[in-house]
N, C-alpha and C. Protein backbone atom coordinates (compact mmCIF):
# COMPACT_ATOMS: atom_id res chain seq x y z
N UNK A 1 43.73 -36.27 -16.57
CA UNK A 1 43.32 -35.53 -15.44
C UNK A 1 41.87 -35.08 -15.63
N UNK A 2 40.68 -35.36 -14.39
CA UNK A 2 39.46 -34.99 -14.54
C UNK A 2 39.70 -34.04 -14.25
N UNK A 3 38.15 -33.25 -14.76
CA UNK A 3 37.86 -31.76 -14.19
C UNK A 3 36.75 -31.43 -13.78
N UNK A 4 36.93 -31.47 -12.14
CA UNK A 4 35.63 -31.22 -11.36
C UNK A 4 34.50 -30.20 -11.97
N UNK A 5 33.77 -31.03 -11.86
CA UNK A 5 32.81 -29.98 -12.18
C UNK A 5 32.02 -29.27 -11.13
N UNK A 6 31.88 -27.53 -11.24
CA UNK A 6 31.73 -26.79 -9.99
C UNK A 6 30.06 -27.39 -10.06
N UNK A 7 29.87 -27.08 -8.35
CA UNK A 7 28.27 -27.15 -8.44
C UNK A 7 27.53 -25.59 -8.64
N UNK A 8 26.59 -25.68 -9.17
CA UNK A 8 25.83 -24.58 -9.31
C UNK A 8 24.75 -24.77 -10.63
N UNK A 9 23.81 -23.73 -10.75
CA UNK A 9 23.04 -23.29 -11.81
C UNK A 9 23.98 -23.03 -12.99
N UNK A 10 23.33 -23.21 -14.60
CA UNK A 10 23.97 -22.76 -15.41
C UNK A 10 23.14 -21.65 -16.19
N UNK A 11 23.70 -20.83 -16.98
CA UNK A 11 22.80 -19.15 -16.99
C UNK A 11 21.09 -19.85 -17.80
N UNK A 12 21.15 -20.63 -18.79
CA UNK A 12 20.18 -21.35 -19.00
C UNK A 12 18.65 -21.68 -18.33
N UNK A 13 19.85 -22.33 -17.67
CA UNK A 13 18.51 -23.49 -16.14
C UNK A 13 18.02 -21.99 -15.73
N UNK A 14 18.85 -21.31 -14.94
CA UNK A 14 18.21 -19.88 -14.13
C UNK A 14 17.07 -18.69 -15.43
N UNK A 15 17.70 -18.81 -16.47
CA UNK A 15 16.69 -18.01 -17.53
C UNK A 15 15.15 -18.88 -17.59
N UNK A 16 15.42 -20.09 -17.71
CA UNK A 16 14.08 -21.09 -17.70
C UNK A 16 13.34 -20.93 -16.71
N UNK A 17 13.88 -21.23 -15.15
CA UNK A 17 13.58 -20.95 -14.00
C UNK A 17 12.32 -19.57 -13.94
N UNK A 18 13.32 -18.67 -14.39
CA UNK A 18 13.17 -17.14 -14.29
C UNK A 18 11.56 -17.15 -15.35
N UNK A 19 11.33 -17.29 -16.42
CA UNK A 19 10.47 -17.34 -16.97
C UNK A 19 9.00 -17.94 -16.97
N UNK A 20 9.63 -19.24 -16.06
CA UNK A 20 8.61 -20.15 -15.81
C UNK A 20 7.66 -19.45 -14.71
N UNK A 21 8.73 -18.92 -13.57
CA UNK A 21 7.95 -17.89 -12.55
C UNK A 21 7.45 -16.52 -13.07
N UNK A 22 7.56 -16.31 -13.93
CA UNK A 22 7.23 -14.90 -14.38
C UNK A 22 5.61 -15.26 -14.59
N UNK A 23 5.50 -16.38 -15.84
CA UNK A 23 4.70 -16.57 -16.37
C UNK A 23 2.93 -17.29 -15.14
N UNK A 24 3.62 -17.87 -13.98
CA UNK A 24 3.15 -18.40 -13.27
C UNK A 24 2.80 -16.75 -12.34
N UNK A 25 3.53 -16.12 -11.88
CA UNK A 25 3.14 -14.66 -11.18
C UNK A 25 1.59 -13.68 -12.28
N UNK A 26 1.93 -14.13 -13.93
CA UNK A 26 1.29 -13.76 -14.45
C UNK A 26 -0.40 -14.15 -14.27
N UNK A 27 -0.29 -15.47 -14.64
CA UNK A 27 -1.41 -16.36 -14.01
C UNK A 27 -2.24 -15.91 -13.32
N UNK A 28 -1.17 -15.87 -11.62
CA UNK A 28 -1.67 -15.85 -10.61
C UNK A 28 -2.23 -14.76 -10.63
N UNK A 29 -1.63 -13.36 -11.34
CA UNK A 29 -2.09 -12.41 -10.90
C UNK A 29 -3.72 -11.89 -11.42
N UNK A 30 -3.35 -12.26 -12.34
CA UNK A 30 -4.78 -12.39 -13.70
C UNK A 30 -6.09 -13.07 -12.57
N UNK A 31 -5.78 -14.17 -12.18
CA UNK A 31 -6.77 -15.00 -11.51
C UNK A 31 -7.45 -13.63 -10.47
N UNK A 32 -6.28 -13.47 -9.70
CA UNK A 32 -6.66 -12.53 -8.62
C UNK A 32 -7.41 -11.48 -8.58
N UNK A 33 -7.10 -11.20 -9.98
CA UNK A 33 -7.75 -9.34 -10.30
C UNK A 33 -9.43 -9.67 -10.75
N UNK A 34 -8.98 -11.21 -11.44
CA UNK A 34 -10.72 -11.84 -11.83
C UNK A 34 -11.59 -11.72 -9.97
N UNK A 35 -10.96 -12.44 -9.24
CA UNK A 35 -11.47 -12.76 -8.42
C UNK A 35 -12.02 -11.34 -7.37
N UNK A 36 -11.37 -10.41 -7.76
CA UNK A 36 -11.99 -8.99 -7.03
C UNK A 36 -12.50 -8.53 -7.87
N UNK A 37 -12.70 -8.48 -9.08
CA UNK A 37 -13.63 -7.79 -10.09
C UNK A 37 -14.83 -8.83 -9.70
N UNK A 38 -15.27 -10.13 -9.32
CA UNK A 38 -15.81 -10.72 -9.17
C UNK A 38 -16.73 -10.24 -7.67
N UNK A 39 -15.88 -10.13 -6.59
CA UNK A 39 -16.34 -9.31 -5.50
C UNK A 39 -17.10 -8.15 -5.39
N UNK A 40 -16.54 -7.21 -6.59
CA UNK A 40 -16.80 -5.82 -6.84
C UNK A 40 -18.24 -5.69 -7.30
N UNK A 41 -18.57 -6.85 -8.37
CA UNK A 41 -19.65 -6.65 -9.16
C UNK A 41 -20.75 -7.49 -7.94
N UNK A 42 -20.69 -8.75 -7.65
CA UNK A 42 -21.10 -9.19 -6.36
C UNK A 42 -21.69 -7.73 -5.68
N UNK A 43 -20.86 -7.26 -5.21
CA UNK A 43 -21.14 -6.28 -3.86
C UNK A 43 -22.39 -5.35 -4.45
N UNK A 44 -21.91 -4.90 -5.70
CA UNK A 44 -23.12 -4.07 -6.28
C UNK A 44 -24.31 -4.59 -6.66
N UNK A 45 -24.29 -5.76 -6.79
CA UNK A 45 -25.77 -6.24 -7.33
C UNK A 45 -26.68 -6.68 -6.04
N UNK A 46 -25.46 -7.24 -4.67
CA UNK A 46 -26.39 -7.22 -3.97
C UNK A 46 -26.55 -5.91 -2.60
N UNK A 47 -25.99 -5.24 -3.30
CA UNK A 47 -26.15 -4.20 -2.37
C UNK A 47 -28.15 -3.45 -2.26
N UNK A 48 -28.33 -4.00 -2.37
CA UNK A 48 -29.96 -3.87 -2.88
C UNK A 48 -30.45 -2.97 -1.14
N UNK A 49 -31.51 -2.60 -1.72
CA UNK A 49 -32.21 -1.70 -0.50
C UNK A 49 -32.51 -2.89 0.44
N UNK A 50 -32.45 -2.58 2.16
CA UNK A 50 -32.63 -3.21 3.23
C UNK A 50 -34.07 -3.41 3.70
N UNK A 51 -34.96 -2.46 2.60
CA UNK A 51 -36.38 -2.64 3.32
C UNK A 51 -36.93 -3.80 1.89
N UNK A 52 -36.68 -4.04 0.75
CA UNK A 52 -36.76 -4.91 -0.32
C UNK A 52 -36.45 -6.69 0.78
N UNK A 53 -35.24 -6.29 0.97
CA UNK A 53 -34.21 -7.93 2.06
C UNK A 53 -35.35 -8.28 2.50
N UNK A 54 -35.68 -7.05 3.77
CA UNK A 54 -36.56 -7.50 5.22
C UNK A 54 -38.02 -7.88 4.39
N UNK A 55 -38.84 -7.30 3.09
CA UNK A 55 -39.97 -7.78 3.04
C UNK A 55 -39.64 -9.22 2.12
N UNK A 56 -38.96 -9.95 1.67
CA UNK A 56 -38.46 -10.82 0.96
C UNK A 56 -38.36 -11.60 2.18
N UNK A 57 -37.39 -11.60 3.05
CA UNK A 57 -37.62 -12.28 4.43
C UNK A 57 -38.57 -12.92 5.03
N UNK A 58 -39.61 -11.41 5.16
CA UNK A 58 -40.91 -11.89 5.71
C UNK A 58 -41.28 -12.73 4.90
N UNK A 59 -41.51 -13.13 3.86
CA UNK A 59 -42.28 -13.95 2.40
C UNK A 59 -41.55 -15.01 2.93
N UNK A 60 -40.50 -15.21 3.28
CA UNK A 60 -39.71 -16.88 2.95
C UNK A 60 -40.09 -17.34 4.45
N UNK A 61 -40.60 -16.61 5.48
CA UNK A 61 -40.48 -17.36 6.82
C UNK A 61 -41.74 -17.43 6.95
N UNK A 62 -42.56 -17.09 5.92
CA UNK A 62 -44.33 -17.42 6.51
C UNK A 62 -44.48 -18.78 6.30
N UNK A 63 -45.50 -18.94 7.17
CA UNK A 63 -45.67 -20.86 7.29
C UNK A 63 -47.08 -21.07 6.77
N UNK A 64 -47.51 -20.13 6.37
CA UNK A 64 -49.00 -19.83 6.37
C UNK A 64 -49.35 -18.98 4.78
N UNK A 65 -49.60 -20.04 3.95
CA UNK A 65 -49.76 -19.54 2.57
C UNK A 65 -51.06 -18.56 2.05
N UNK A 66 -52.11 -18.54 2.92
CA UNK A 66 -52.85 -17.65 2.93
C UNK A 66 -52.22 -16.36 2.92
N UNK A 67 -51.44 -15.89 4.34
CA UNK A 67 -51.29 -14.70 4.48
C UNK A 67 -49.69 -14.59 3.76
N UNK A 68 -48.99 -15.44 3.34
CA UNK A 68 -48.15 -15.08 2.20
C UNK A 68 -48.46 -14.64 0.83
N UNK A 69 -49.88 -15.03 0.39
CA UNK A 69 -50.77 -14.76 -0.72
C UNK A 69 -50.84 -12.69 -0.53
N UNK A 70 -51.44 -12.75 1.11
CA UNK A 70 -52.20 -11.13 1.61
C UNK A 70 -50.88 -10.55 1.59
N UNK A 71 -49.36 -11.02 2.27
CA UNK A 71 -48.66 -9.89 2.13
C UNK A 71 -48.53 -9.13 2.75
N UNK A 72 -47.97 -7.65 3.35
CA UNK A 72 -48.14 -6.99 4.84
C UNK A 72 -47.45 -5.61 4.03
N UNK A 73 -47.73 -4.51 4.83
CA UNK A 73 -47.44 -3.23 4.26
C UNK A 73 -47.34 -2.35 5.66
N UNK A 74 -46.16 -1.89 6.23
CA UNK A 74 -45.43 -0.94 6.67
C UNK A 74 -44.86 -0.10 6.74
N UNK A 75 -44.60 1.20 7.41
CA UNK A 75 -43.60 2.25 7.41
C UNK A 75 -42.60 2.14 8.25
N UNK A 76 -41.49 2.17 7.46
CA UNK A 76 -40.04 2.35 7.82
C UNK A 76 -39.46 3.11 8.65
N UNK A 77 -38.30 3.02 9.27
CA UNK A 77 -37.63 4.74 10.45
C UNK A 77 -37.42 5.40 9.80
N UNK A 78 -37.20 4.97 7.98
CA UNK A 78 -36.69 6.21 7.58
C UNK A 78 -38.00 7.48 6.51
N UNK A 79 -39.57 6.65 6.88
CA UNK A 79 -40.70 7.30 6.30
C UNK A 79 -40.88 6.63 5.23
N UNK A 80 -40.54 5.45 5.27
CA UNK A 80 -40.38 5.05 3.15
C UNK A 80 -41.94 3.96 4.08
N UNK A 81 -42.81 3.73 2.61
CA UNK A 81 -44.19 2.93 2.99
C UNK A 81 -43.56 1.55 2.01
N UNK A 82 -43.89 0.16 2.86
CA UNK A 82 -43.30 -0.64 2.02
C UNK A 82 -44.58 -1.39 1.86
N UNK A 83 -44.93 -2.10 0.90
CA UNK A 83 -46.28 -3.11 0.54
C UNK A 83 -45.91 -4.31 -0.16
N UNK A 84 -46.00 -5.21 0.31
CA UNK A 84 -45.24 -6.53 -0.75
C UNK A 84 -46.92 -7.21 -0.89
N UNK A 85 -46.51 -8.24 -1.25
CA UNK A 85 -47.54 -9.07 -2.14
C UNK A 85 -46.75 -10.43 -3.00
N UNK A 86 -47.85 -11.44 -2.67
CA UNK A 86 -47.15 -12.55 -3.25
C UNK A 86 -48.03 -13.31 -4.16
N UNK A 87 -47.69 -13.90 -5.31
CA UNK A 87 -48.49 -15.04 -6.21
C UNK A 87 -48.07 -15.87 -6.20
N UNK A 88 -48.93 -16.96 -5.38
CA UNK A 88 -48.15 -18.17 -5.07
C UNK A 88 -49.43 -19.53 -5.50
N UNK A 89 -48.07 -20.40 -6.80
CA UNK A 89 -49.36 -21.12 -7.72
C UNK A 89 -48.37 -22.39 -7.40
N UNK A 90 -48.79 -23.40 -6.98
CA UNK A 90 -48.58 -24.77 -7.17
C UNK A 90 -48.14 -25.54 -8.05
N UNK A 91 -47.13 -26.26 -8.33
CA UNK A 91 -46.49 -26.69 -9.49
C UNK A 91 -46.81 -28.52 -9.40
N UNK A 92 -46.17 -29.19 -10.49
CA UNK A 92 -46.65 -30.62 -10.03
C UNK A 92 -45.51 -31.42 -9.38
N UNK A 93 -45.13 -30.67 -9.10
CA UNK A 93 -43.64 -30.95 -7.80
C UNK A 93 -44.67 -30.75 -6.31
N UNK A 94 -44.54 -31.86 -5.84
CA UNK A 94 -44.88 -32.07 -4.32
C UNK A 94 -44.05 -30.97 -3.05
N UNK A 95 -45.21 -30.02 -2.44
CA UNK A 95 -44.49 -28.98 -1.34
C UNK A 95 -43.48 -27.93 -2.47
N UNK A 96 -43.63 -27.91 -3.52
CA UNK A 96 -42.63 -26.49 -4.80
C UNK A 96 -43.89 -26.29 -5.01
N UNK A 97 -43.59 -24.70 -4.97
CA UNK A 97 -44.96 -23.51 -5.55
C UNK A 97 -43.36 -22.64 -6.58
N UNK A 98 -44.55 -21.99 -7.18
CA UNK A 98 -44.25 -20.91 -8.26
C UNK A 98 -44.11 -20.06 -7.10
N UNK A 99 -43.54 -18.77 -7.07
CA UNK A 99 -44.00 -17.66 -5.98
C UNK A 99 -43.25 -16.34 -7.52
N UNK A 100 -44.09 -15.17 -7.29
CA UNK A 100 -43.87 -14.13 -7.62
C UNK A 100 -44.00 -12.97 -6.76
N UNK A 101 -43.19 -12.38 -5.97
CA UNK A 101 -43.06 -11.33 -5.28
C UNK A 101 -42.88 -10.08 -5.99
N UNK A 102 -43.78 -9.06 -5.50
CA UNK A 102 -43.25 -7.89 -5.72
C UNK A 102 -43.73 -7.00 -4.48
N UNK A 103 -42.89 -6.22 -4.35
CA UNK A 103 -42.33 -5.34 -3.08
C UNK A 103 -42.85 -3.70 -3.77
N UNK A 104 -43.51 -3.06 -3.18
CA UNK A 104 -43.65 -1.21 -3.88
C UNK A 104 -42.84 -0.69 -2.60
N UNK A 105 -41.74 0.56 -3.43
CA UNK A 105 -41.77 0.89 -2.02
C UNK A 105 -41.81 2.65 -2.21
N UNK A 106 -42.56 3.35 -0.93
CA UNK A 106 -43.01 4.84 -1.60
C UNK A 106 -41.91 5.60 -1.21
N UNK A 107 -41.39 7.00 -1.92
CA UNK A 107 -41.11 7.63 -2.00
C UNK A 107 -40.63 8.07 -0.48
N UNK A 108 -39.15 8.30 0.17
CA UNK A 108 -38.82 8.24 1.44
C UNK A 108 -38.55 10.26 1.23
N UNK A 109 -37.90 10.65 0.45
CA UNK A 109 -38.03 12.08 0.41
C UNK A 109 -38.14 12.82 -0.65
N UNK A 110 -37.33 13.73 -1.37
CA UNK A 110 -37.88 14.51 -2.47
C UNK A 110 -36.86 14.60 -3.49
N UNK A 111 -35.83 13.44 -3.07
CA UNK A 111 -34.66 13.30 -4.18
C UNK A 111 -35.11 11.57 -4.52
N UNK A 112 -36.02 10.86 -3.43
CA UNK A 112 -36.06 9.57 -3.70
C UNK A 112 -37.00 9.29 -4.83
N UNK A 113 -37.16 8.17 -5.76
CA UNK A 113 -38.30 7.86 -6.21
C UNK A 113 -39.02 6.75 -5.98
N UNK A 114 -40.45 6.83 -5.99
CA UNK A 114 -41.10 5.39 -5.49
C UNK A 114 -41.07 4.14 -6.66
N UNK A 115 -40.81 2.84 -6.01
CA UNK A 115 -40.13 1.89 -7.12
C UNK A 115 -40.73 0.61 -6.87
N UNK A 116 -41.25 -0.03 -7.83
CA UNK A 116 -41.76 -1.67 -7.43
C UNK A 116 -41.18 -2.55 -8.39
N UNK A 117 -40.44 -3.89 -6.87
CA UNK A 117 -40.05 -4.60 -7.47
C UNK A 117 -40.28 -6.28 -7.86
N UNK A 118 -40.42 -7.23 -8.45
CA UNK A 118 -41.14 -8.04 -9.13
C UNK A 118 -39.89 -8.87 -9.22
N UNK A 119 -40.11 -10.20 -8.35
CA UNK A 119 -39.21 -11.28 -8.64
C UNK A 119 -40.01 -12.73 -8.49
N UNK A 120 -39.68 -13.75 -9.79
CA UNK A 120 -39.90 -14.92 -9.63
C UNK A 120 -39.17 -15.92 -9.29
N UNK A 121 -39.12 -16.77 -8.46
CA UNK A 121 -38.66 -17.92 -7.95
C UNK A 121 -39.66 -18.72 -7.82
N UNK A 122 -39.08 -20.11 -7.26
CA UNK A 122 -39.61 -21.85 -6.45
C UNK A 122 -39.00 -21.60 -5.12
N UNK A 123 -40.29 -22.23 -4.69
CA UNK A 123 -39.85 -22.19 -3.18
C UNK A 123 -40.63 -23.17 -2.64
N UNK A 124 -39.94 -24.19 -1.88
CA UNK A 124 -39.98 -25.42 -1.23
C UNK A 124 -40.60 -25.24 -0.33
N UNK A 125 -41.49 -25.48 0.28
CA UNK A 125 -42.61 -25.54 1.42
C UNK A 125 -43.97 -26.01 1.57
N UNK A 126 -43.34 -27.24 2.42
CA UNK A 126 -44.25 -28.18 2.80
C UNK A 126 -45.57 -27.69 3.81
N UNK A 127 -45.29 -26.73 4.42
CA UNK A 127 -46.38 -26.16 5.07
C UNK A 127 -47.70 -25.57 4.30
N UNK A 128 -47.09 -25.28 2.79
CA UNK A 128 -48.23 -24.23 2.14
C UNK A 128 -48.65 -25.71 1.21
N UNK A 129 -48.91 -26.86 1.55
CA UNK A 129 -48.73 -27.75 0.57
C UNK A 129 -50.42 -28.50 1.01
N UNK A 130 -51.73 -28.52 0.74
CA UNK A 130 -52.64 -29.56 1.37
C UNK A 130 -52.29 -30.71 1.22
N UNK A 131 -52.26 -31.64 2.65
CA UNK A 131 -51.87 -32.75 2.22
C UNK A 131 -52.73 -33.98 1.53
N UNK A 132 -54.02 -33.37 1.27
CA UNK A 132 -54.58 -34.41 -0.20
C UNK A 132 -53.72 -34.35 -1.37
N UNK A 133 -53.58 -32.75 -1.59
CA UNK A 133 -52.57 -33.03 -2.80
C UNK A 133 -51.56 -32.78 -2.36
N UNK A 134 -50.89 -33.04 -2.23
CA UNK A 134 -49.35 -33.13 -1.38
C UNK A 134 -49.31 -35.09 -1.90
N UNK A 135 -50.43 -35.66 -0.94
CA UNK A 135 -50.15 -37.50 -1.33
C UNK A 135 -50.47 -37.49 -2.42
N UNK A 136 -51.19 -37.09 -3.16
CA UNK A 136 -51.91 -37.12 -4.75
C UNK A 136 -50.30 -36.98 -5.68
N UNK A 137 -49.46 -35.89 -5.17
CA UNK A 137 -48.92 -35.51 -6.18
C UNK A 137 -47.47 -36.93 -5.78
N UNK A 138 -47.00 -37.23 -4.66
CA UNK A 138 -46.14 -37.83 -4.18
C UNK A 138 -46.26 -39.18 -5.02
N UNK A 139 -47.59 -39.48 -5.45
CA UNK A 139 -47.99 -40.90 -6.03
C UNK A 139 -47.36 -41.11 -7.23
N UNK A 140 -47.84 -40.08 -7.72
CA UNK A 140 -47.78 -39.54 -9.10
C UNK A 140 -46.31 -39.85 -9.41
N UNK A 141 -45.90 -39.35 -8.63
CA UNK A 141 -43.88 -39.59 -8.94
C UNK A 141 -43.67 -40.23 -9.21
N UNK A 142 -43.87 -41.19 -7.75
CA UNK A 142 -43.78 -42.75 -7.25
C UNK A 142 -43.72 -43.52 -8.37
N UNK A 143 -45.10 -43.35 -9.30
CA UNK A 143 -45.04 -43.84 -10.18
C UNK A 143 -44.55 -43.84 -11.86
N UNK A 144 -44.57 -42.42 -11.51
CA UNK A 144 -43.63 -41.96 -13.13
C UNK A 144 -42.05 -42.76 -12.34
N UNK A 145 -41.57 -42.80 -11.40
CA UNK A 145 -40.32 -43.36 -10.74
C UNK A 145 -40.46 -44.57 -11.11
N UNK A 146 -41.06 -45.59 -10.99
CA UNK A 146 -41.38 -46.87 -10.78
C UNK A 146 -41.37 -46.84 -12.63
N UNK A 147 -42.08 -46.46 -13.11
CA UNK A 147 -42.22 -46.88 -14.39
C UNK A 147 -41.12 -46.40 -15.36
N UNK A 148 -40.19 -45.66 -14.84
CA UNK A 148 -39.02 -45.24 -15.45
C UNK A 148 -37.91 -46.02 -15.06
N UNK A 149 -37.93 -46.58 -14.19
CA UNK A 149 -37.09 -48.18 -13.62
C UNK A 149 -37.41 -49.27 -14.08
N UNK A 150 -38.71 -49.08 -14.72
CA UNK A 150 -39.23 -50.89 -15.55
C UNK A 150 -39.77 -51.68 -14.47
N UNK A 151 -40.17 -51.28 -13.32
CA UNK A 151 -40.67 -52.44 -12.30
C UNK A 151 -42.32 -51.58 -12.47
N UNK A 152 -42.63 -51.00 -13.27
CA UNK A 152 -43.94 -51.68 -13.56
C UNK A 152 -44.48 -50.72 -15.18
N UNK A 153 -45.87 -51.89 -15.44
CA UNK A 153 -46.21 -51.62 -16.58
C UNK A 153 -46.34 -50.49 -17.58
């Protein structure tokens, strides 16, 4: 005489089960808490002053490298004096400059303090580029390109 065997889980399979999800909730949760500690620190670093943004702004939308060189200096709604200024040097990358910004900004009341700030980047722009050297430098590639492929001497 056989003996059916009932269907179901055996306490085993369900302990394995049980563990496997534990360990996977663990995971997940770990990931998650990374991923808002990640947000958190994000939020603070760029929580940066709004008159720093707007003169950084102005710098990236000038088309005109002269007066990105001069820079512009304003007062704010809220009394703060802002003055930026840019150093902007040519690299041997065709239309890439060096740029060094720094932003002063004065003293808005009598708990604030006045603060200048100083950032370097590259910045791509073909407008601030003469195009003698602009083709001068394009050649130049061309040919470090060409001669790094073996199609010429």
């Amino acid at each position: 005489m056989k003996r059916k065997r009932q269907a179901g889980f055996t306490l085993l399979e369900v302990l394995v089960a049980l563990v496997v999800f534990a360990l996977a909730a663990v995971v997940l949760g770990g990931a998650y808490l990374n991923i808002l500690n990640g947000y958190a620190v994000i939020s603070r670093g760029v929580g940066e002053d709004p008159d720093v943004f707007f003169a950084r702004q102005e710098l990236l939308t000038q088309a005109d490298v002269k007066l990105a060189k001069t820079g512009d200096e304003y007062d704010t709604q809220d009394g703060r004096h802002v003055k930026w200024t840019a150093e902007v040097e040519p690299t041997t990358t065709a239309d890439l400059f060096s740029v060094t910004f720094t932003c002063a900004l004065a003293a808005s009341g009598p708990t604030d303090r006045p603060r200048t700030l100083t950032e370097s980047f590259m910045l791509l722009r073909p407008s601030w580029s003469e195009p003698t050297v602009r083709d001068d430098l394009r050649q130049k590639a061309a040919s470090r390109i060409a001669k790094f492929q073996g199609k010429q001497p």
